[in-house]
Protein backbone atom coordinates (compact mmCIF):
# COMPACT_ATOMS: atom_id res chain seq x y z
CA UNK A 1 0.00 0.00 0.00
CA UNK A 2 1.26 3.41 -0.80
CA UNK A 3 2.53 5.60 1.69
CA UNK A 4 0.25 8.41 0.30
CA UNK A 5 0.42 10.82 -2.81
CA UNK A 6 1.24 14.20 -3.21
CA UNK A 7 0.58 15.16 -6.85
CA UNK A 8 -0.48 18.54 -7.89
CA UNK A 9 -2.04 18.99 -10.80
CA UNK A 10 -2.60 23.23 -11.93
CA UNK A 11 -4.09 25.06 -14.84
CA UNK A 12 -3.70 28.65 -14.45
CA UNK A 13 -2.53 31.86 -15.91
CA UNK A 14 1.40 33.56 -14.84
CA UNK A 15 0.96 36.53 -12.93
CA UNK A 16 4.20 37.99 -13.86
CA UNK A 17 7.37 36.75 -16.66
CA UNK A 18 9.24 33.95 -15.02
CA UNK A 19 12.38 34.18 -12.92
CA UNK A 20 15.07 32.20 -13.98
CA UNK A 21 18.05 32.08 -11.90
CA UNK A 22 21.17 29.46 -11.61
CA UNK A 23 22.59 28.08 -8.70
CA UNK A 24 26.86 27.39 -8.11
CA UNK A 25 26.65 24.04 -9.78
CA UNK A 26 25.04 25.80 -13.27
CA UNK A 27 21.42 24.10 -12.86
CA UNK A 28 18.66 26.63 -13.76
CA UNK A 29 16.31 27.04 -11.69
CA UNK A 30 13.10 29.07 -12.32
CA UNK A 31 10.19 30.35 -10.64
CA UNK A 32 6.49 31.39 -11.60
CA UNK A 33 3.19 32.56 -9.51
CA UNK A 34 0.22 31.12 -10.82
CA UNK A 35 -3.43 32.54 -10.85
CA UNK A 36 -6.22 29.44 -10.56
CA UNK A 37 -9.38 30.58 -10.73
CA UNK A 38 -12.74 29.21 -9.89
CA UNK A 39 -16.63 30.57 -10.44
CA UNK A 40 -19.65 29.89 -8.66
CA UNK A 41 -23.47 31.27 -8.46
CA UNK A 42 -24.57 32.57 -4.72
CA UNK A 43 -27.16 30.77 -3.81
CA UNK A 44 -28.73 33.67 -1.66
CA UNK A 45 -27.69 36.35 -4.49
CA UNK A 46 -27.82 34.70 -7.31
CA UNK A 47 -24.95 36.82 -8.83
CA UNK A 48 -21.70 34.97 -9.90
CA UNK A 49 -18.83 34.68 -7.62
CA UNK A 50 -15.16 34.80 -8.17
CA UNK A 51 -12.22 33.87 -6.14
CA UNK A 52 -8.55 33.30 -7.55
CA UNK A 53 -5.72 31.62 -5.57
CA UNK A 54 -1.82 31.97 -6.21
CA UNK A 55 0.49 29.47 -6.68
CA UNK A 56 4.61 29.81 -5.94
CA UNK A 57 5.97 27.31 -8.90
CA UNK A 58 9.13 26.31 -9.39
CA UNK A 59 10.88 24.26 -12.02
CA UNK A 60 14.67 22.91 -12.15
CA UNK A 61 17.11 21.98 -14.15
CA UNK A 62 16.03 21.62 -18.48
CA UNK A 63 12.06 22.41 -17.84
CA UNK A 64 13.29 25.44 -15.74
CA UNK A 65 15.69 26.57 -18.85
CA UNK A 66 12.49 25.96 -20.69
CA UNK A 67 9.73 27.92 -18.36
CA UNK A 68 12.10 30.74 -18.33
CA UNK A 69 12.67 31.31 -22.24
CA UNK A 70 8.45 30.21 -23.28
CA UNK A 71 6.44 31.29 -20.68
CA UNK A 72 5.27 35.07 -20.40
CA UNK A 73 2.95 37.15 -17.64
CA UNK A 74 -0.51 36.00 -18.93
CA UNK A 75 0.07 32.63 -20.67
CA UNK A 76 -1.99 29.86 -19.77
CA UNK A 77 0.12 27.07 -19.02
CA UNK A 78 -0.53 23.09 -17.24
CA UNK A 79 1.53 22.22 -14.71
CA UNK A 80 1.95 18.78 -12.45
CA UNK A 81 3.97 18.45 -9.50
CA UNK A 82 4.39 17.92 -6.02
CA UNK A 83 3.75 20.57 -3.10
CA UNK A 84 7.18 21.08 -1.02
CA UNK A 85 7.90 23.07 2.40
CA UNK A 86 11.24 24.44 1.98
CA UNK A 87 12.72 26.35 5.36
CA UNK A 88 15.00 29.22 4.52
CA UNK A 89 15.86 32.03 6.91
CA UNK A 90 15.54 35.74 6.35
CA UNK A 91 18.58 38.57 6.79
CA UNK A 92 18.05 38.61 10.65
CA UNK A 93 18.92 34.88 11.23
CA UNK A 94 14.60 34.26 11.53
CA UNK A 95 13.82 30.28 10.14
CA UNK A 96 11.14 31.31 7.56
CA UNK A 97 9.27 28.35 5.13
CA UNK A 98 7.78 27.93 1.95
CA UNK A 99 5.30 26.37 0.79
CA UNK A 100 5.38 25.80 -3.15
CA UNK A 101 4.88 23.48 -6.53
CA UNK A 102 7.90 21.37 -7.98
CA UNK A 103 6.88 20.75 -11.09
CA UNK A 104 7.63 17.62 -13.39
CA UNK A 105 5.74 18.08 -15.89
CA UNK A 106 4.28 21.48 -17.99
CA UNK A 107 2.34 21.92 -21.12
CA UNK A 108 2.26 25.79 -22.90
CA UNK A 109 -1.79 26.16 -23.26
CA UNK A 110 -4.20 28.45 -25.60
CA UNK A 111 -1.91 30.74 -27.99
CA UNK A 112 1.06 33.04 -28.19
């Protein structure tokens, strides 16, 4: 029996051009906020709804070299991955953490 799954699966638009940086070793690493957004009717209302969450993404190594040269602020794009706590700390010494998407796997959606 599996342990459990953590698989992320996101279809959203970029909020802003991607970041691509590269770390000592020369792997690119690049990173993306994603808008997911999701209608509904109130039931009181009647009037349509609206609320959009963001997503930190981040890609490594070839699909980061990728995401960084395709993808654009409001490009629709597929993403899978995993979610991943990362701990980090800020300039005054303070353990800070992360929450974001590896992703494994992206497909470029609707057109240029």
């Amino acid at each position: 029996m599996a342990r459990g799954i953590n698989k992320v699966i996101l279809v959203g638009n970029l909020g802003a051009d991607p970041e691509t940086r590269y770390t000592a070793g020369g792997s690119a690493v690049t990173n993306v906020s994603l808008a997911t957004s999701e209608s509904w009717r109130d039931k009181n209302t009647g009037e349509t709804q609206e609320r959009t969450e963001w997503h930190r993404v981040v890609f490594f190594n070839r699909l980061a070299e990728i995401a960084g040269e395709y993808l654009r602020k409001g490009r629709q794009v597929y993403i899978e991955g995993q979610i991943r706590t990362r701990k980090w700390q800020d300039q005054s010494g303070q353990d800070r953490y992360t929450t974001e998407v590896v992703a494994n796997e992206m497909q470029m959606l609707g057109g240029r």
